[in-house]
PDB file of N, CA and C in Angstrom:
ATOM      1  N   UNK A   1     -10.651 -49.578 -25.459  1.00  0.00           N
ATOM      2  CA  UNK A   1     -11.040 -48.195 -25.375  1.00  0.00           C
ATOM      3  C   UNK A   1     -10.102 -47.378 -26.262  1.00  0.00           C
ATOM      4  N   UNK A   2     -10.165 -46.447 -27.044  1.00  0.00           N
ATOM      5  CA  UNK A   2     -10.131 -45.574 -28.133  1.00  0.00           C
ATOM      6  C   UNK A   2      -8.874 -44.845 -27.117  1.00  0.00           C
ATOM      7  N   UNK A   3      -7.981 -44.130 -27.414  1.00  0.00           N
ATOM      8  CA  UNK A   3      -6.942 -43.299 -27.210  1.00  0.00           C
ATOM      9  C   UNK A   3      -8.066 -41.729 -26.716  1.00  0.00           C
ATOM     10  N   UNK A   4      -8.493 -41.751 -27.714  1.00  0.00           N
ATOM     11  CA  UNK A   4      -9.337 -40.341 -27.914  1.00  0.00           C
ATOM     12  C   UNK A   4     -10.433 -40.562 -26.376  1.00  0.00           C
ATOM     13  N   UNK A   5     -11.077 -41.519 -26.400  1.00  0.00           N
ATOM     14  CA  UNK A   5     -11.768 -41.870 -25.362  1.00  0.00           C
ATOM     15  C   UNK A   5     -10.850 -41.649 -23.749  1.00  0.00           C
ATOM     16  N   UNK A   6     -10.199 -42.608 -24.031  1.00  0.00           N
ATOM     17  CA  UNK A   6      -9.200 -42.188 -22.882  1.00  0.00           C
ATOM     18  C   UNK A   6      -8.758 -40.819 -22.559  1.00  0.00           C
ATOM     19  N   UNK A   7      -8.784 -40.339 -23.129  1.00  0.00           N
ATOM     20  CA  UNK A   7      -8.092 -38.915 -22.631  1.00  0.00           C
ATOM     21  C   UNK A   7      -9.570 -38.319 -22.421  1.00  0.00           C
ATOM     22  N   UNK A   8     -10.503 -38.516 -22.979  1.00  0.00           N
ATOM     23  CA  UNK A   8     -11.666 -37.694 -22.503  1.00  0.00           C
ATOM     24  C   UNK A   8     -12.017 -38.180 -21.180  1.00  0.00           C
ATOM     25  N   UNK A   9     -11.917 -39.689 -20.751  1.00  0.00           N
ATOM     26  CA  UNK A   9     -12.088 -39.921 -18.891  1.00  0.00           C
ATOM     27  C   UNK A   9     -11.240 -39.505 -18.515  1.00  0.00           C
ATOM     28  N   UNK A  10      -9.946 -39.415 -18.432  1.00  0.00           N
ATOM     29  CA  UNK A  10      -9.197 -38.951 -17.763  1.00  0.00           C
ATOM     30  C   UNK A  10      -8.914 -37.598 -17.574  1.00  0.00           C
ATOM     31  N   UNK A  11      -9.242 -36.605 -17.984  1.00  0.00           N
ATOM     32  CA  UNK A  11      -9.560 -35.255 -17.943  1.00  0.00           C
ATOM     33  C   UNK A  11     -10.986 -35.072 -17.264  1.00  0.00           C
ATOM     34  N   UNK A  12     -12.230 -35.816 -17.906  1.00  0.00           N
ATOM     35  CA  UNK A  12     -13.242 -35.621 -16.718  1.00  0.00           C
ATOM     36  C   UNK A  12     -13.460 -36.202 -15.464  1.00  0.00           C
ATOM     37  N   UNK A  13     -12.132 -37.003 -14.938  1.00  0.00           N
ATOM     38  CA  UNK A  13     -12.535 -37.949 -13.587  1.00  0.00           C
ATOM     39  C   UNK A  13     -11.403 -36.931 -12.774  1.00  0.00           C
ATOM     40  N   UNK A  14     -10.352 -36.091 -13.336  1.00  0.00           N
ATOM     41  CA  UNK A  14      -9.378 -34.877 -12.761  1.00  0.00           C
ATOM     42  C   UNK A  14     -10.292 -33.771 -12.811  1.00  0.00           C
ATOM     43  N   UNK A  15     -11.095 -33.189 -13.120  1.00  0.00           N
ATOM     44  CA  UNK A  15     -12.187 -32.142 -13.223  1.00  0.00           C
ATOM     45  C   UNK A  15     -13.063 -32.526 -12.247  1.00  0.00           C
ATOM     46  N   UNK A  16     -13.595 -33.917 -11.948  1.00  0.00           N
ATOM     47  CA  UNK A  16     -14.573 -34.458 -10.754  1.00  0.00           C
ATOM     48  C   UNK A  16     -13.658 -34.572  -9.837  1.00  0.00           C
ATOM     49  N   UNK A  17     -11.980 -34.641  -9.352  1.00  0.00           N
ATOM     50  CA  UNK A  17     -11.760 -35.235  -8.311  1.00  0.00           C
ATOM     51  C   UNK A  17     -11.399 -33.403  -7.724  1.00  0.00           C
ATOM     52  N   UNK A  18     -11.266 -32.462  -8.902  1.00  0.00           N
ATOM     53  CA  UNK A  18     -11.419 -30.916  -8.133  1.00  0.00           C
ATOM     54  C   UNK A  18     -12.500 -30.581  -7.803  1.00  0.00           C
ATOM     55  N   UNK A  19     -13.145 -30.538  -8.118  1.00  0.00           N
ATOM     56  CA  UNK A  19     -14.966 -30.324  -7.747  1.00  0.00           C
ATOM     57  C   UNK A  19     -14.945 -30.666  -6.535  1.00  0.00           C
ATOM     58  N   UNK A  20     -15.151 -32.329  -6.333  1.00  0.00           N
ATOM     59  CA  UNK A  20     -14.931 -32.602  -4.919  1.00  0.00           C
ATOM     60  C   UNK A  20     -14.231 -32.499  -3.927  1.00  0.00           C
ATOM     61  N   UNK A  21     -13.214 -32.157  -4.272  1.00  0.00           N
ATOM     62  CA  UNK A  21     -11.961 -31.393  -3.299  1.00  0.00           C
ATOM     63  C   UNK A  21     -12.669 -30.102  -3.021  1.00  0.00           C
ATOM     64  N   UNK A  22     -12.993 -29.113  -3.748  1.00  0.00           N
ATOM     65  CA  UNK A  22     -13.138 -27.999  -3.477  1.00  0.00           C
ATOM     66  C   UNK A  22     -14.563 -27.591  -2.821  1.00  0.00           C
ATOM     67  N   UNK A  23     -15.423 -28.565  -3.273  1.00  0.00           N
ATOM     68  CA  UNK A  23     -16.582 -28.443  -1.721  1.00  0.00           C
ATOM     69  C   UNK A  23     -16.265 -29.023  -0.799  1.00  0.00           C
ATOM     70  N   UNK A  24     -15.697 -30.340  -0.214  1.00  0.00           N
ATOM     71  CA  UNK A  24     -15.290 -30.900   0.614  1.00  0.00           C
ATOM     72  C   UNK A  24     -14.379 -29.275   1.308  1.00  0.00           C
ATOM     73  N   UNK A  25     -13.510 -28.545   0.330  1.00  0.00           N
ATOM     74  CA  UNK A  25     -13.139 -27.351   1.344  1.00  0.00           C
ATOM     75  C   UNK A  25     -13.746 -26.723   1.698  1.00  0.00           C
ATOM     76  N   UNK A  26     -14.947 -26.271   1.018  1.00  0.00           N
ATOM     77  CA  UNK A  26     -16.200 -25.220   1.555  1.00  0.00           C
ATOM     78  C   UNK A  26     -16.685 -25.840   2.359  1.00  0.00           C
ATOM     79  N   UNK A  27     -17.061 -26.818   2.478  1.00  0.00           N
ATOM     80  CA  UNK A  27     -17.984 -27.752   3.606  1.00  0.00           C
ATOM     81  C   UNK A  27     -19.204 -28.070   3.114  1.00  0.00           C
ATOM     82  N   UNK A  28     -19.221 -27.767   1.646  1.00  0.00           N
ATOM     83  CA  UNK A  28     -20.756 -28.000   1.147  1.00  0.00           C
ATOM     84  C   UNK A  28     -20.916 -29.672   1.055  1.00  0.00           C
ATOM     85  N   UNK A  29     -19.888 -30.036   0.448  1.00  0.00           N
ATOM     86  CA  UNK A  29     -20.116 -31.411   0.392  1.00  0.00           C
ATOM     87  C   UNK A  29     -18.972 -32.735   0.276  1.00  0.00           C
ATOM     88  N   UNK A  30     -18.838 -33.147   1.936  1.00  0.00           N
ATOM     89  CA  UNK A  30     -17.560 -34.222   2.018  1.00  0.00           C
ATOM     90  C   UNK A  30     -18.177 -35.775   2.038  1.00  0.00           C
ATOM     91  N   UNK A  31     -17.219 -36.382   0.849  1.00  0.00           N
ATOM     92  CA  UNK A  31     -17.185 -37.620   0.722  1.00  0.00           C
ATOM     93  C   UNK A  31     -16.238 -38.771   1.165  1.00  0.00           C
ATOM     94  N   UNK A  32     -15.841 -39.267   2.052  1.00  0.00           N
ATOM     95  CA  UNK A  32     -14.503 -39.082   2.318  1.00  0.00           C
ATOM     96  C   UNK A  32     -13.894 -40.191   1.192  1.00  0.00           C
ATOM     97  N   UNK A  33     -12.647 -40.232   0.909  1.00  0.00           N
ATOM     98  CA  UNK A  33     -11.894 -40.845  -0.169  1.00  0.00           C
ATOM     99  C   UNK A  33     -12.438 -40.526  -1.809  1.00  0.00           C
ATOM    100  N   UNK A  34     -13.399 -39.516  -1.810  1.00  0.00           N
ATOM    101  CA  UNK A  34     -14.038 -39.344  -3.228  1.00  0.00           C
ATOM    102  C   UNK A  34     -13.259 -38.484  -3.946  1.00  0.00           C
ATOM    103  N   UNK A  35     -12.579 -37.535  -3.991  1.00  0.00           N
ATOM    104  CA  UNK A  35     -11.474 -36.998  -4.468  1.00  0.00           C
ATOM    105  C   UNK A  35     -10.534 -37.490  -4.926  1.00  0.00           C
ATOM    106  N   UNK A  36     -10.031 -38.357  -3.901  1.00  0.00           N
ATOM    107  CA  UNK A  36      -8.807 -39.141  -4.000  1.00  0.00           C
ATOM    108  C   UNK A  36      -9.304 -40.632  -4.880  1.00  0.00           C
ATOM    109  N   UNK A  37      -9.471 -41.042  -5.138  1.00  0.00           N
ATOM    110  CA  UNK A  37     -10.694 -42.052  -5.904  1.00  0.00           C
ATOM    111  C   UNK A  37     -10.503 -41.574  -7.460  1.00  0.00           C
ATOM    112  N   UNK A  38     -11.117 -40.204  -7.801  1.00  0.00           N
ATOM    113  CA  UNK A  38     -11.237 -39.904  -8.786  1.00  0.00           C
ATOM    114  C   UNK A  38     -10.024 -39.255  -9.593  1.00  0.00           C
ATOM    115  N   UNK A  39      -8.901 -38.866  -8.687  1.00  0.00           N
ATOM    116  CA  UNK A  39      -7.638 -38.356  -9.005  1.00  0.00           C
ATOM    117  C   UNK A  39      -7.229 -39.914  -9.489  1.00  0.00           C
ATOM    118  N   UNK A  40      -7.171 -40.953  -8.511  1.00  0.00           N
ATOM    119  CA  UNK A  40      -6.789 -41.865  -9.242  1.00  0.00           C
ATOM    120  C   UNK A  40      -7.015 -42.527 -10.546  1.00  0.00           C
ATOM    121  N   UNK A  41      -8.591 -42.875 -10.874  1.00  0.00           N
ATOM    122  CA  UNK A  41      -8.685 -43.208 -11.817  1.00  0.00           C
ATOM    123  C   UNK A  41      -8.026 -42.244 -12.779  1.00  0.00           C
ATOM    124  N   UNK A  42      -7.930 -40.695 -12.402  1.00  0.00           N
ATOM    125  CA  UNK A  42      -7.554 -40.109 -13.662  1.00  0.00           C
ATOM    126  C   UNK A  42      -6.169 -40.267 -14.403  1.00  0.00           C
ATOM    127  N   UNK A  43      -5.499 -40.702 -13.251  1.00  0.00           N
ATOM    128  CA  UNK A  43      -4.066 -40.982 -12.885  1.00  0.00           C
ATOM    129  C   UNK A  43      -3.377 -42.224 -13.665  1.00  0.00           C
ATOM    130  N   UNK A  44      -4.396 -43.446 -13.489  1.00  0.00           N
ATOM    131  CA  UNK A  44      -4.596 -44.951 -13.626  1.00  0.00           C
ATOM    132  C   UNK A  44      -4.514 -44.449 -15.168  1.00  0.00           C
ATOM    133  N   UNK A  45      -5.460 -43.822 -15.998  1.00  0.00           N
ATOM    134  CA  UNK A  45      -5.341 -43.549 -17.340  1.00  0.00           C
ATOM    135  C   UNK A  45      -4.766 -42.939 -18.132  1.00  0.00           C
ATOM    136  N   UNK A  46      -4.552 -42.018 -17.879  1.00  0.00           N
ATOM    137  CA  UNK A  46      -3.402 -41.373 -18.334  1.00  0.00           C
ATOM    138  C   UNK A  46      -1.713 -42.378 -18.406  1.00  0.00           C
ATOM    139  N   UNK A  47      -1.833 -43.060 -17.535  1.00  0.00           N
ATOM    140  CA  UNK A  47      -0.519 -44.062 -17.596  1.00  0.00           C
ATOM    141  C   UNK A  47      -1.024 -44.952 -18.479  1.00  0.00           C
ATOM    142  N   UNK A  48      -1.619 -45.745 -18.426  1.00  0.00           N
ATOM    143  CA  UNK A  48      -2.141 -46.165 -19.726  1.00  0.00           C
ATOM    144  C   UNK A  48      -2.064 -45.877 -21.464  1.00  0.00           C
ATOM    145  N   UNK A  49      -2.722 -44.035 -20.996  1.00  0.00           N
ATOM    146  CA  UNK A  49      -2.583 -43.576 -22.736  1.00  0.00           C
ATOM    147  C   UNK A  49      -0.880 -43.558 -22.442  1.00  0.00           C
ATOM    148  N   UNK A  50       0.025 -43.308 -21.840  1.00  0.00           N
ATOM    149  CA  UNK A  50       1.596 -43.307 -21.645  1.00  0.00           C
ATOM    150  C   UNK A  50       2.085 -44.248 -22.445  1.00  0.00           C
ATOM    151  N   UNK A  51       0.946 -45.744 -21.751  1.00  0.00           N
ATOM    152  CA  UNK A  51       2.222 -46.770 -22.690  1.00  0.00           C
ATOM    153  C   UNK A  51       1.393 -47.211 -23.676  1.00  0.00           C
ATOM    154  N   UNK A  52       0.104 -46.926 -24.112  1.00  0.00           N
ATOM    155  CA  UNK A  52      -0.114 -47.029 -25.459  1.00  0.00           C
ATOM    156  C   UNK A  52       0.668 -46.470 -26.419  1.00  0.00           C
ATOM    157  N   UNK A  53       0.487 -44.914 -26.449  1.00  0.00           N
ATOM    158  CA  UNK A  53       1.346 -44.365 -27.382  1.00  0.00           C
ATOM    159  C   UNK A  53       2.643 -44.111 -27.289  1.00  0.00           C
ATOM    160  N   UNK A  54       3.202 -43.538 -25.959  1.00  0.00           N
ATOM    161  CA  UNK A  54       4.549 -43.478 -26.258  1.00  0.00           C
ATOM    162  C   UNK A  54       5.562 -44.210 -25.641  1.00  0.00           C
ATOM    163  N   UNK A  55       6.084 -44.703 -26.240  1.00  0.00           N
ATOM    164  CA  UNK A  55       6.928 -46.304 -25.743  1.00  0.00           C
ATOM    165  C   UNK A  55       7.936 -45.741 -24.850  1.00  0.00           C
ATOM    166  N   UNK A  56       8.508 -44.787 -25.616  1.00  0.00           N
ATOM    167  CA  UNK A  56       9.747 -44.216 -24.690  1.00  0.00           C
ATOM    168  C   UNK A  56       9.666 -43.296 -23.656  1.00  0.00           C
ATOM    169  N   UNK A  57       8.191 -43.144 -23.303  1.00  0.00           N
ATOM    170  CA  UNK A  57       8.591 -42.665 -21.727  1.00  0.00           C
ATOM    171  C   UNK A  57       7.630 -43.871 -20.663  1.00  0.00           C
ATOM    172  N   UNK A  58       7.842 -44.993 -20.836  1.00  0.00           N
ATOM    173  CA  UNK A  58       7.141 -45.786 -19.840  1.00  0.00           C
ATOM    174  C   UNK A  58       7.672 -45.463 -18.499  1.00  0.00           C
ATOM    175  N   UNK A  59       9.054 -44.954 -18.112  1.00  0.00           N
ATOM    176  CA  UNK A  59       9.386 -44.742 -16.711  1.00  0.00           C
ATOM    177  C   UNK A  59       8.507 -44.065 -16.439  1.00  0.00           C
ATOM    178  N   UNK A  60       7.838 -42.702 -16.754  1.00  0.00           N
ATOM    179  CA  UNK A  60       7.218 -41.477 -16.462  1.00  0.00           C
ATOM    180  C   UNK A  60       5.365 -42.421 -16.441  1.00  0.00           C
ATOM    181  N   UNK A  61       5.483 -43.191 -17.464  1.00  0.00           N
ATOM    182  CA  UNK A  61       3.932 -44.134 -17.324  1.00  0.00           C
ATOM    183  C   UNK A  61       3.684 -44.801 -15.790  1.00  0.00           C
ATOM    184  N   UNK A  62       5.132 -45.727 -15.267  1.00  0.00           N
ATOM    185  CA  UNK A  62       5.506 -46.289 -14.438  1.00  0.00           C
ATOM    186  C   UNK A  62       5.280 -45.328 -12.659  1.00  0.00           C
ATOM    187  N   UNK A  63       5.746 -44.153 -13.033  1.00  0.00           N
ATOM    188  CA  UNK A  63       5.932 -43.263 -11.967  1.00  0.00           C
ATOM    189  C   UNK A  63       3.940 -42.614 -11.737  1.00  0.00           C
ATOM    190  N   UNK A  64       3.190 -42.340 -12.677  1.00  0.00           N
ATOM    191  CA  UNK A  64       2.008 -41.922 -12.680  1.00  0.00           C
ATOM    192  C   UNK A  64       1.131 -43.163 -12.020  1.00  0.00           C
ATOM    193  N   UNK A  65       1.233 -44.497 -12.475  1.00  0.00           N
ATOM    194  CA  UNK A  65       0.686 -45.154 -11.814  1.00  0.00           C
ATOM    195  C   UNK A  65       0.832 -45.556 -10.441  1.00  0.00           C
ATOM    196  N   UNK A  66       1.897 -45.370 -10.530  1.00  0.00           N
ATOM    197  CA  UNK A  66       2.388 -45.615  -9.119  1.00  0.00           C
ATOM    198  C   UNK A  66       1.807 -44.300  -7.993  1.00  0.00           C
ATOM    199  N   UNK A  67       1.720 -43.243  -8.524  1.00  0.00           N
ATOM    200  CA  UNK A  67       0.970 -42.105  -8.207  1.00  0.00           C
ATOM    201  C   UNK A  67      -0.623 -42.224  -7.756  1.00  0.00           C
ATOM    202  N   UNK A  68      -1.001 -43.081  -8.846  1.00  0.00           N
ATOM    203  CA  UNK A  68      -2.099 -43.366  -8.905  1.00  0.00           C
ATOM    204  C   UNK A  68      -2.837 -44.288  -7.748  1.00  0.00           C
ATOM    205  N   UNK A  69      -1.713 -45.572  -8.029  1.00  0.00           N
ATOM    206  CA  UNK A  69      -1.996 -45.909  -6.460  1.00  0.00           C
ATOM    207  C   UNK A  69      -1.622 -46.016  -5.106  1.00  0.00           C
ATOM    208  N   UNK A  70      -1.116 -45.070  -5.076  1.00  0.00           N
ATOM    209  CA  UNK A  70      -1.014 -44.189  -3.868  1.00  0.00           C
ATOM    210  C   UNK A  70      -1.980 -43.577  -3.266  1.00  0.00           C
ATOM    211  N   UNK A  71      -2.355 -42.672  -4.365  1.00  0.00           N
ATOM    212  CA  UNK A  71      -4.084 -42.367  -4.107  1.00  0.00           C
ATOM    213  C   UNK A  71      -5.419 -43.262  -3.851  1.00  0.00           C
ATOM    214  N   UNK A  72      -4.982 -44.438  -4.636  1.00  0.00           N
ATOM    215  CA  UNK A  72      -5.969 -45.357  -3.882  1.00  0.00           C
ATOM    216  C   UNK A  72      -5.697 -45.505  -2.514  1.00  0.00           C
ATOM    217  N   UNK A  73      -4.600 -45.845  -2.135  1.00  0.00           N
ATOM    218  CA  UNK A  73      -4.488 -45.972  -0.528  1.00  0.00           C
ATOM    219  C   UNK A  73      -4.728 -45.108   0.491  1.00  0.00           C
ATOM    220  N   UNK A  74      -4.234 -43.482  -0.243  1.00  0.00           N
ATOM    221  CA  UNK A  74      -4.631 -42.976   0.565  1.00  0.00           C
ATOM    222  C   UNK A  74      -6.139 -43.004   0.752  1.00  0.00           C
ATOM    223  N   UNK A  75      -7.091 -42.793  -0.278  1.00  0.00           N
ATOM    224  CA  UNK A  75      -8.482 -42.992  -0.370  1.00  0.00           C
ATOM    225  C   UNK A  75      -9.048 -44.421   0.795  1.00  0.00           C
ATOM    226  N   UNK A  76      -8.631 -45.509   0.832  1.00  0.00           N
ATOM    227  CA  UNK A  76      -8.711 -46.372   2.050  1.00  0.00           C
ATOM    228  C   UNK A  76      -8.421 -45.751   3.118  1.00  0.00           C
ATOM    229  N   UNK A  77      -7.178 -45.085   3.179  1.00  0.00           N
ATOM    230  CA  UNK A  77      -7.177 -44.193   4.604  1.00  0.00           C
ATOM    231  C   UNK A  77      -8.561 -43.024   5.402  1.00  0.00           C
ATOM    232  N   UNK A  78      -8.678 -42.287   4.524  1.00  0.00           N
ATOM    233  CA  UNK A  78      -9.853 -41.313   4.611  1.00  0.00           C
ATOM    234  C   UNK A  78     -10.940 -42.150   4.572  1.00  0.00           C
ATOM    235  N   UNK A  79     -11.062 -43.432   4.252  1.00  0.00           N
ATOM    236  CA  UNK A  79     -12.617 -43.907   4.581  1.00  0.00           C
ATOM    237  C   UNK A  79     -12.445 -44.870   5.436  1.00  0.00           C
ATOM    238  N   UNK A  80     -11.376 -45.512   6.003  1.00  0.00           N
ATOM    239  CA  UNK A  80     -10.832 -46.204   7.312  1.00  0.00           C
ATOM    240  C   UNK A  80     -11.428 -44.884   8.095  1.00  0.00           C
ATOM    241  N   UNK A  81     -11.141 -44.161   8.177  1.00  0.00           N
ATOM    242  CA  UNK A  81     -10.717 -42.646   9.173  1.00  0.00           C
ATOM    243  C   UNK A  81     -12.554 -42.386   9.616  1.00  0.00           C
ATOM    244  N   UNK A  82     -13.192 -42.201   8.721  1.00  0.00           N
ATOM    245  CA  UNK A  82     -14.259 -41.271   8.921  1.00  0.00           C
ATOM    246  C   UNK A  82     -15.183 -42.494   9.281  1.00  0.00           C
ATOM    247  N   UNK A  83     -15.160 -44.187   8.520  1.00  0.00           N
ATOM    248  CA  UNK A  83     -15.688 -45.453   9.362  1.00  0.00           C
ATOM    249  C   UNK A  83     -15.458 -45.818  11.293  1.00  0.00           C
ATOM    250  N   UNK A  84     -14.522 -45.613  10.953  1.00  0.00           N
ATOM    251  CA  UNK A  84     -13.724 -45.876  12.929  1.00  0.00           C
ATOM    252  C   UNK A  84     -14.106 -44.424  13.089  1.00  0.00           C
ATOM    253  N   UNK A  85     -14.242 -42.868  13.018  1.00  0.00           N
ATOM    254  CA  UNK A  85     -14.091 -42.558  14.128  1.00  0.00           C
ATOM    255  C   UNK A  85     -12.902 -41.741  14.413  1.00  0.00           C
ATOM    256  N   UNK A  86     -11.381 -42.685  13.978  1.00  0.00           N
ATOM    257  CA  UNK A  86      -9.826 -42.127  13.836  1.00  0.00           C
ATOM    258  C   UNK A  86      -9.875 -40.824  13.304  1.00  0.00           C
ATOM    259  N   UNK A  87      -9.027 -39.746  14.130  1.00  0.00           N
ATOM    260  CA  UNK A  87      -8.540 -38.090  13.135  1.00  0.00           C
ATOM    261  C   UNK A  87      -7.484 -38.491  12.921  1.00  0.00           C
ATOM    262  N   UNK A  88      -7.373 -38.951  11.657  1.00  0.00           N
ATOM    263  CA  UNK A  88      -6.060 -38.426  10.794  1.00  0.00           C
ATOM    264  C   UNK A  88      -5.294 -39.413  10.391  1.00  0.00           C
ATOM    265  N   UNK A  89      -3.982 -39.649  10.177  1.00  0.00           N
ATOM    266  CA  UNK A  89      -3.217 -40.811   9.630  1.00  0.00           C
ATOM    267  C   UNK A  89      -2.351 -41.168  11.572  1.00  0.00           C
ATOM    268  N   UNK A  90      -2.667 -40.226  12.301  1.00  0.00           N
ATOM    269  CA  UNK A  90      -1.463 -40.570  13.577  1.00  0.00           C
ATOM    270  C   UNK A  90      -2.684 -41.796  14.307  1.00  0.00           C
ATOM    271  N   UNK A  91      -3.925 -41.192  14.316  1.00  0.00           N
ATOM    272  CA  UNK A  91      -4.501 -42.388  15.099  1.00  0.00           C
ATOM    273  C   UNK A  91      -4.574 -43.907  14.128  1.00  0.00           C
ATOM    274  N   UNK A  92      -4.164 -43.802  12.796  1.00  0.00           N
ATOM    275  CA  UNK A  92      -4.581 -44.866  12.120  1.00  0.00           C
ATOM    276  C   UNK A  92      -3.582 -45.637  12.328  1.00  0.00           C
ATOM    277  N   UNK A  93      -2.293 -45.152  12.562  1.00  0.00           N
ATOM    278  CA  UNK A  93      -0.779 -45.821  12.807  1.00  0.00           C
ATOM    279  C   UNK A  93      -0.929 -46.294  14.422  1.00  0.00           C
ATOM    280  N   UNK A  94      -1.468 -45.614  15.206  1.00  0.00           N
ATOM    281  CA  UNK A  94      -1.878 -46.052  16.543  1.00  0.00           C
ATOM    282  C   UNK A  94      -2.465 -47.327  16.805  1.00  0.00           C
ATOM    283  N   UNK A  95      -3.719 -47.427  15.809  1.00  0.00           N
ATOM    284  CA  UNK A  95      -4.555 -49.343  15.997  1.00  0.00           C
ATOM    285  C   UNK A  95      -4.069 -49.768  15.371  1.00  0.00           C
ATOM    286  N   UNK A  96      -2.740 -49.553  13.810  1.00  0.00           N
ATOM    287  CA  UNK A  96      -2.169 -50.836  14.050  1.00  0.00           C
ATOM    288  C   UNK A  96      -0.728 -51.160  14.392  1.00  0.00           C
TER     289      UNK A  96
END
């Protein structure tokens, strides 16, 4: 995938993961983990274009992905959550 390409998903999957954040706040429309999903991928790429082009900040590449999947997990959490039933991260620490 193209540098140029990359930065164009990763700017439109951070533009989709606000969208969905921000109806999920109105209440027009909740997905659960779909926000968080799409922050990641945006997240996932951008570390990527990091260590394509610039060599010397891979810590900061290192730290985004790691960001990134974080957000995946949390995204398993919110769709653990809304599958079971569980409110929140206290009942999810509860079953296990």
């Amino acid at each position: 995938m193209s540098l140029n390409k990359m930065k164009r998903a990763a700017m439109a999957l951070l533009i989709l993961s606000v969208v969905f954040w921000a109806l999920g706040q109105f209440g027009i429309l909740y997905i659960p983990g779909l926000s968080f999903i799409c922050l990641a991928g945006s997240m996932i790429f951008v570390a990527l274009y990091m260590f394509r082009v610039k060599s010397d900040r891979k810590l900061w590449g290192i730290l985004i992905m790691a960001f990134g999947l974080l957000c995946l997990v949390s995204a398993g959490i919110q769709i653990y959550a809304a599958v079971s039933g569980a409110a929140g991260i206290e009942a999810f620490v509860k079953q296990g």
